[in-house]
PDB file of N, CA and C in Angstrom:
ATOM      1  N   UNK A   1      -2.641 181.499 153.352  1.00  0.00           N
ATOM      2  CA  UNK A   1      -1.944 182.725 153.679  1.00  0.00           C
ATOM      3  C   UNK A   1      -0.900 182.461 154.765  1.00  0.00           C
ATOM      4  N   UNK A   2      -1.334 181.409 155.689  1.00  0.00           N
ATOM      5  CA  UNK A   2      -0.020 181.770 156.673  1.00  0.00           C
ATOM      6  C   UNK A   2       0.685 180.798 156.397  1.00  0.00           C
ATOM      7  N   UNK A   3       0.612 179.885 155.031  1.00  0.00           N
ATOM      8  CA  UNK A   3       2.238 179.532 154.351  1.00  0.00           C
ATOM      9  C   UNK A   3       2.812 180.727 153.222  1.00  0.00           C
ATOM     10  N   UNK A   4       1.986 182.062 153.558  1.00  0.00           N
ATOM     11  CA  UNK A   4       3.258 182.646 153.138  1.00  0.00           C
ATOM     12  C   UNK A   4       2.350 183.349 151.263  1.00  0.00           C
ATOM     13  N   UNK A   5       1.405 182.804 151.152  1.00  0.00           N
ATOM     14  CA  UNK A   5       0.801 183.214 150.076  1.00  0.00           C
ATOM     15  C   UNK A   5       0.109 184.053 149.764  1.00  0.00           C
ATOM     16  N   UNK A   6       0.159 185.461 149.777  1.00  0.00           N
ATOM     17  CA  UNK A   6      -0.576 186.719 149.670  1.00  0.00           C
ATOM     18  C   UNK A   6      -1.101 186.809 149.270  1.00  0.00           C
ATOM     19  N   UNK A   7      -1.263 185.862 147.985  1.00  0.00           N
ATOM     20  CA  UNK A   7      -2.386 186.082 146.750  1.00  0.00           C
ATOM     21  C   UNK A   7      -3.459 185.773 146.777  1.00  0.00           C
ATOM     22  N   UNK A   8      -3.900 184.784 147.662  1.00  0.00           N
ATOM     23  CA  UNK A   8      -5.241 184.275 148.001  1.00  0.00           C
ATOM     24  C   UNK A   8      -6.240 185.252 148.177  1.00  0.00           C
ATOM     25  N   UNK A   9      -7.322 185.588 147.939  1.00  0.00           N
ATOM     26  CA  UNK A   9      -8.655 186.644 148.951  1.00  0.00           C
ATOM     27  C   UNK A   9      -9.588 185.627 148.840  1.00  0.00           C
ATOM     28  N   UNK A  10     -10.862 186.203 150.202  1.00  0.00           N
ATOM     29  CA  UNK A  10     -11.903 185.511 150.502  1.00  0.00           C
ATOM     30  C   UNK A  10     -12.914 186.316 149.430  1.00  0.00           C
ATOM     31  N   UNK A  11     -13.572 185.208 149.184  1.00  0.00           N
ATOM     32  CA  UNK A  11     -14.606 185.689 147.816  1.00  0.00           C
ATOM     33  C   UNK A  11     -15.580 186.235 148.625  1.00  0.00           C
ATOM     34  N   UNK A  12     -16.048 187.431 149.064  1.00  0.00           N
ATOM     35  CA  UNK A  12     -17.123 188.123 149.473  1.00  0.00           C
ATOM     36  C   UNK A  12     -18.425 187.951 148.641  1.00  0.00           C
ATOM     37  N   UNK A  13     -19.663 187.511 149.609  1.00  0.00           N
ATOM     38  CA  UNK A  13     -20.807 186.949 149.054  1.00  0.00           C
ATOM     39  C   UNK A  13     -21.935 187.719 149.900  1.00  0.00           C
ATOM     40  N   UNK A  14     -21.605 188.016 151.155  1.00  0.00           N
ATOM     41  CA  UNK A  14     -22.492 188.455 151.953  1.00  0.00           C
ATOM     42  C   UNK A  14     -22.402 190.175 152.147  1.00  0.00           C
ATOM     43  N   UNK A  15     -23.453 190.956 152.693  1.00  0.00           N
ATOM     44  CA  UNK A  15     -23.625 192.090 152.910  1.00  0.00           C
ATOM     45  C   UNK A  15     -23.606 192.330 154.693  1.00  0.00           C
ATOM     46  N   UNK A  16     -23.111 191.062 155.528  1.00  0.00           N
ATOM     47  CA  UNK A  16     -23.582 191.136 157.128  1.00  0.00           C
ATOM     48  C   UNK A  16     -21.874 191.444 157.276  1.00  0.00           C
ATOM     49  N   UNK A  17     -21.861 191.015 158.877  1.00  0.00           N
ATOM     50  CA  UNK A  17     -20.499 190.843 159.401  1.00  0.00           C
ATOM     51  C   UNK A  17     -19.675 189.509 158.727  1.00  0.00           C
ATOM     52  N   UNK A  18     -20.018 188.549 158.725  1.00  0.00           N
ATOM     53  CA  UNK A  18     -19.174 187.586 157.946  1.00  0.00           C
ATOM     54  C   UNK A  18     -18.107 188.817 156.194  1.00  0.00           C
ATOM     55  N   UNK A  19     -19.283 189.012 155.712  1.00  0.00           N
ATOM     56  CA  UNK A  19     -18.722 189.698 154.735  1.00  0.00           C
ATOM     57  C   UNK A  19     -18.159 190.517 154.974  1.00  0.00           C
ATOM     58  N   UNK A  20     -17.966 191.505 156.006  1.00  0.00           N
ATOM     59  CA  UNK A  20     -17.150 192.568 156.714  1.00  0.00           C
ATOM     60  C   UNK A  20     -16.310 192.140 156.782  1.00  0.00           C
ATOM     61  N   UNK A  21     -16.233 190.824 157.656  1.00  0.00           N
ATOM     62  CA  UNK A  21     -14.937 190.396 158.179  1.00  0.00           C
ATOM     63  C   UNK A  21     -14.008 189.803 156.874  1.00  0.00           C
ATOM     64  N   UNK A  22     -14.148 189.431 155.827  1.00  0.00           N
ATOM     65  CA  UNK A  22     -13.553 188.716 154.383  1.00  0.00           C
ATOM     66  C   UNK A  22     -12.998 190.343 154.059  1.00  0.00           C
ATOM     67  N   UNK A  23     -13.962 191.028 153.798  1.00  0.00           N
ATOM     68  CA  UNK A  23     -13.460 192.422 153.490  1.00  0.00           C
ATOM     69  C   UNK A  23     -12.446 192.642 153.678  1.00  0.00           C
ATOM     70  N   UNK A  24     -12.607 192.666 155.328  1.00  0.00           N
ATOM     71  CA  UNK A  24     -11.563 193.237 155.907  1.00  0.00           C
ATOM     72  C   UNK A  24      -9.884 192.413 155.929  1.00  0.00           C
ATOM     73  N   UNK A  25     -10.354 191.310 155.508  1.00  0.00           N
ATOM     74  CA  UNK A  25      -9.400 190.102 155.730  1.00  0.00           C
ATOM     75  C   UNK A  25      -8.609 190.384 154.402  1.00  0.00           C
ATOM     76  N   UNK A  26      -9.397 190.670 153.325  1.00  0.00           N
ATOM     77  CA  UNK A  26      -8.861 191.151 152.219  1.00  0.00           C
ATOM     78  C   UNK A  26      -7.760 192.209 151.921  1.00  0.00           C
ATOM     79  N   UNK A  27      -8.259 193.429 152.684  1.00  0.00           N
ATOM     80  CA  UNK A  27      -7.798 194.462 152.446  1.00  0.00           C
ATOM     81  C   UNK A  27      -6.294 194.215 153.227  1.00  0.00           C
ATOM     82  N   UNK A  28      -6.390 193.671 154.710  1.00  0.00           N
ATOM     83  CA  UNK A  28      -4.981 193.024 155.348  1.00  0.00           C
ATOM     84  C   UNK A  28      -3.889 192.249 154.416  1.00  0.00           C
ATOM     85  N   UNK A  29      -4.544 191.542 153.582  1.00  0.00           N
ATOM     86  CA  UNK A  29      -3.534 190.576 152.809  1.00  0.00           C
ATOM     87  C   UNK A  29      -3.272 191.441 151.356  1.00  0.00           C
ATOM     88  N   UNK A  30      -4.040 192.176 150.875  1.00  0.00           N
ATOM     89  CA  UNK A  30      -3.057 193.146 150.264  1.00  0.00           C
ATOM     90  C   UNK A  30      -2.055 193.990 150.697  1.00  0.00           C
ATOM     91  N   UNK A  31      -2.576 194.567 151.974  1.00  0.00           N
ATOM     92  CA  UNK A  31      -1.321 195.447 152.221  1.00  0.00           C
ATOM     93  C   UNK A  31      -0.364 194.494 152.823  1.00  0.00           C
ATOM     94  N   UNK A  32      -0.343 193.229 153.277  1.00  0.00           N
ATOM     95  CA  UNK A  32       0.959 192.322 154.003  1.00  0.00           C
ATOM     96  C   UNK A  32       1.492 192.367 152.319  1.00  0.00           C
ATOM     97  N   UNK A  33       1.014 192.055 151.215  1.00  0.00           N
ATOM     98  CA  UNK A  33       1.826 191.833 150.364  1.00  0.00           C
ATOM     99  C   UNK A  33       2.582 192.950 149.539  1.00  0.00           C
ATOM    100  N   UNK A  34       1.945 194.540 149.609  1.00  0.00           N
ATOM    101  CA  UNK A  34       2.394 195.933 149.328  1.00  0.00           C
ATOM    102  C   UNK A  34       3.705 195.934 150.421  1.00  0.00           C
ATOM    103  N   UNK A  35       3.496 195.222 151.249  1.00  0.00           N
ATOM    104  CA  UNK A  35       4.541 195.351 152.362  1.00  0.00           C
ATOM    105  C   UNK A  35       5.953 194.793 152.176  1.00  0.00           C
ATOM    106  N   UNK A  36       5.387 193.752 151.297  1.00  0.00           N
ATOM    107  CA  UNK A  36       6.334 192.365 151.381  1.00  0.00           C
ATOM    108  C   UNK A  36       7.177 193.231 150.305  1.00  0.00           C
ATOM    109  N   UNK A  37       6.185 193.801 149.204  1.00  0.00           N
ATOM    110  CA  UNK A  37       6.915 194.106 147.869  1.00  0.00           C
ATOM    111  C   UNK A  37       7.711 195.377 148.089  1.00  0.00           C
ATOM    112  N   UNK A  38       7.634 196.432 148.910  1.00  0.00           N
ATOM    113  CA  UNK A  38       8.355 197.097 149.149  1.00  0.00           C
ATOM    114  C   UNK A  38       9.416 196.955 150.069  1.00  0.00           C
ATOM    115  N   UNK A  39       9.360 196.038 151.067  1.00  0.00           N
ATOM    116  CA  UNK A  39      10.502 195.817 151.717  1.00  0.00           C
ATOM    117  C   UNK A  39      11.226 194.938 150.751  1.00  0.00           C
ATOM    118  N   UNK A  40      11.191 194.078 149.660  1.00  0.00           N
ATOM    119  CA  UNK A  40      12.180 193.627 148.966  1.00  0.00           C
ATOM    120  C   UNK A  40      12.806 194.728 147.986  1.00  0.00           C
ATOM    121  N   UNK A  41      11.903 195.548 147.766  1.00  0.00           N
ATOM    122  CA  UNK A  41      12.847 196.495 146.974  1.00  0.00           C
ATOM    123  C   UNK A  41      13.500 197.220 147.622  1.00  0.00           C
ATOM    124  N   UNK A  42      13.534 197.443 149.307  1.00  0.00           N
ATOM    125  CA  UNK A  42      14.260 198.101 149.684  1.00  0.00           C
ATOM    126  C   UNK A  42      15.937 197.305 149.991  1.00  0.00           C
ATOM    127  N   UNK A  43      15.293 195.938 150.069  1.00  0.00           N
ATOM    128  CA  UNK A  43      16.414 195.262 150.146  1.00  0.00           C
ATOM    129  C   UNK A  43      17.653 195.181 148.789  1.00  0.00           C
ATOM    130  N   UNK A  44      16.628 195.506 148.132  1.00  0.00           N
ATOM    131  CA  UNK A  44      17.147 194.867 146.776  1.00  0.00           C
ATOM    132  C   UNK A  44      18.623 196.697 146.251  1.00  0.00           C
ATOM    133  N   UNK A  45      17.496 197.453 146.511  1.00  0.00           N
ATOM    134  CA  UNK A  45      18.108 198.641 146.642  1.00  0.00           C
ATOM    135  C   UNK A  45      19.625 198.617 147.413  1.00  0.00           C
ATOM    136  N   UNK A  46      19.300 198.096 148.709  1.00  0.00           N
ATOM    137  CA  UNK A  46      20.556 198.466 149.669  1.00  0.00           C
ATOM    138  C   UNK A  46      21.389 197.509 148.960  1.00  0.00           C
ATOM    139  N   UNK A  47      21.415 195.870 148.477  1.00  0.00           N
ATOM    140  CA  UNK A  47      22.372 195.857 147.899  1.00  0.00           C
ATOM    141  C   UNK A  47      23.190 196.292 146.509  1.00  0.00           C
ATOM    142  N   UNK A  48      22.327 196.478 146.103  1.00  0.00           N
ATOM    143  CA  UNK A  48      22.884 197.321 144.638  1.00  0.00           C
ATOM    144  C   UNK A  48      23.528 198.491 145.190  1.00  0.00           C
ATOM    145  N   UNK A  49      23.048 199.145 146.292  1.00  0.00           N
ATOM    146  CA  UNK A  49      24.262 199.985 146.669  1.00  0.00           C
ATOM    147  C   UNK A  49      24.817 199.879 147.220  1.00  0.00           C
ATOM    148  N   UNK A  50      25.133 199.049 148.408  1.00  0.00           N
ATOM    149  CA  UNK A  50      26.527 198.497 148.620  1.00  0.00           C
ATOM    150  C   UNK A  50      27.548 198.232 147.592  1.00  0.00           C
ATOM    151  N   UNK A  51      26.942 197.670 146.320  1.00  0.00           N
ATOM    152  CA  UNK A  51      27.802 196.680 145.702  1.00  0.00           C
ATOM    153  C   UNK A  51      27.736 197.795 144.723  1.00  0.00           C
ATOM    154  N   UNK A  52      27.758 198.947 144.513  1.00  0.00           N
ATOM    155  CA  UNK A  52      28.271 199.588 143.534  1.00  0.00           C
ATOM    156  C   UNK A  52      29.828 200.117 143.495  1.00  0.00           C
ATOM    157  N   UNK A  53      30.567 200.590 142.399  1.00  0.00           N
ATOM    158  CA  UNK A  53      31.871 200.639 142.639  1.00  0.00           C
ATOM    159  C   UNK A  53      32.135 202.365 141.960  1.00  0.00           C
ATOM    160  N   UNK A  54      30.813 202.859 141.638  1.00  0.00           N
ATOM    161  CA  UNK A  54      31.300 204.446 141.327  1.00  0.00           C
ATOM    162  C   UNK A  54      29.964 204.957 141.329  1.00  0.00           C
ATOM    163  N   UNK A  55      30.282 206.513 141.336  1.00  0.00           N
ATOM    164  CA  UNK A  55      29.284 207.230 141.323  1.00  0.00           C
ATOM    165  C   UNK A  55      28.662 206.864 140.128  1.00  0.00           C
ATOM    166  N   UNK A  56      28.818 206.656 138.708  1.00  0.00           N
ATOM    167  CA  UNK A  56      27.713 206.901 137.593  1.00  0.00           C
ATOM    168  C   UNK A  56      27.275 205.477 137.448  1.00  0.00           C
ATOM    169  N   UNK A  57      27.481 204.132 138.453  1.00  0.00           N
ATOM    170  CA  UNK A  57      26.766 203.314 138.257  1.00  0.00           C
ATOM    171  C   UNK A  57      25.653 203.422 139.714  1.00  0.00           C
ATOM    172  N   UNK A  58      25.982 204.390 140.650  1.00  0.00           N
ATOM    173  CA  UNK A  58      24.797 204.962 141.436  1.00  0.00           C
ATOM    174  C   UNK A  58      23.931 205.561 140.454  1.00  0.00           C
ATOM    175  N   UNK A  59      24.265 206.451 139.976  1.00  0.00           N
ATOM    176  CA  UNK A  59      22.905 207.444 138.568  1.00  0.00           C
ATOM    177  C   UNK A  59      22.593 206.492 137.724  1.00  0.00           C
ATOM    178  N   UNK A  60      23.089 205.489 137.624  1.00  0.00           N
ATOM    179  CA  UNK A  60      22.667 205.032 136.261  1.00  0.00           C
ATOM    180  C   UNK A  60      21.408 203.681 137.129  1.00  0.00           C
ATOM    181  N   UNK A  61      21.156 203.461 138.898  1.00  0.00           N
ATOM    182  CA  UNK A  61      21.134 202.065 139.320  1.00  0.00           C
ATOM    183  C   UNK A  61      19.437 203.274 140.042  1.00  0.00           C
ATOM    184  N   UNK A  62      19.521 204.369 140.868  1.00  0.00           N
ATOM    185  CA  UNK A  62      18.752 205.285 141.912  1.00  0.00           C
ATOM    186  C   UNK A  62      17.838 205.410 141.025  1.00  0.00           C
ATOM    187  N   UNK A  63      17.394 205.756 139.802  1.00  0.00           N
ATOM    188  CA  UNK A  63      16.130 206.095 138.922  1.00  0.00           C
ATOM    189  C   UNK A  63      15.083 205.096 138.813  1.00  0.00           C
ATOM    190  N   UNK A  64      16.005 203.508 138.174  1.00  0.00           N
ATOM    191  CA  UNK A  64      14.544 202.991 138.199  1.00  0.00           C
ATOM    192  C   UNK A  64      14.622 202.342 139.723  1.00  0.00           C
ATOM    193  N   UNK A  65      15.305 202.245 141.011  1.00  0.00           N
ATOM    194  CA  UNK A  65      14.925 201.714 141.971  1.00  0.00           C
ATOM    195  C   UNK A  65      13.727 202.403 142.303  1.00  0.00           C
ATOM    196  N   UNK A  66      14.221 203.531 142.046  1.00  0.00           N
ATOM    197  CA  UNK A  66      12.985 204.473 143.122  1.00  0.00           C
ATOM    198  C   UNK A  66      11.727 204.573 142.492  1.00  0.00           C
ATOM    199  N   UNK A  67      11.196 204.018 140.777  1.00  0.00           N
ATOM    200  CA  UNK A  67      10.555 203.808 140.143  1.00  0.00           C
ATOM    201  C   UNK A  67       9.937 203.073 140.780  1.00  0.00           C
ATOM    202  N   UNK A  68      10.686 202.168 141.520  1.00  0.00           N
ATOM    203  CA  UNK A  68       9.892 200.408 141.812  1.00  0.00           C
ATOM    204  C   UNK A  68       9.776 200.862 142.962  1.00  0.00           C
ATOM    205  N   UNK A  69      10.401 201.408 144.265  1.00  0.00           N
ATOM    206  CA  UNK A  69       9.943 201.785 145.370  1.00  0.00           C
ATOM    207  C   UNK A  69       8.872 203.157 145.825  1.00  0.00           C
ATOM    208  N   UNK A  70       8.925 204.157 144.446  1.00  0.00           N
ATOM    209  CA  UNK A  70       7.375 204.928 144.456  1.00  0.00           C
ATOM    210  C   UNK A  70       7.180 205.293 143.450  1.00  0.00           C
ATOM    211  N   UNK A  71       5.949 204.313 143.527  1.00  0.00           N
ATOM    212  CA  UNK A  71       5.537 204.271 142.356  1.00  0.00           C
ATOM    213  C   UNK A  71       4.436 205.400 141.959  1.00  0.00           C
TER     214      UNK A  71
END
């Protein structure tokens, strides 16, 4: 994870604090990666609108962004 790989989780086996703590370790590295995935779509968003050159390629670009940013 801290090269950057979100996808990993700790395989929870136990019912004590060790297993709490994986839990919990779990639930952190999903949301770093809900995080990751929405700040790229926000990025991804701002440039598509910068780089648009008229209003009906804004309407035609705002529907599915916002699809991908709420979902």
């Amino acid at each position: 994870m801290a090269a950057g790989n979100l996808d990993k989780r700790v395989r929870v086996l136990r019912r004590d604090e060790l297993g709490a703590l994986g839990q919990a370790f779990n639930r952190m590295a999903a949301e770093l990666a809900d995080r990751r995935r929405r700040g790229a779509a926000l990025d991804r968003f701002q440039s598509l609108l910068a780089s648009s050159h008229s209003m009906q390629e804004l309407y035609d670009l705002v529907p599915p962004l916002c699809d991908a940013l709420f979902p």
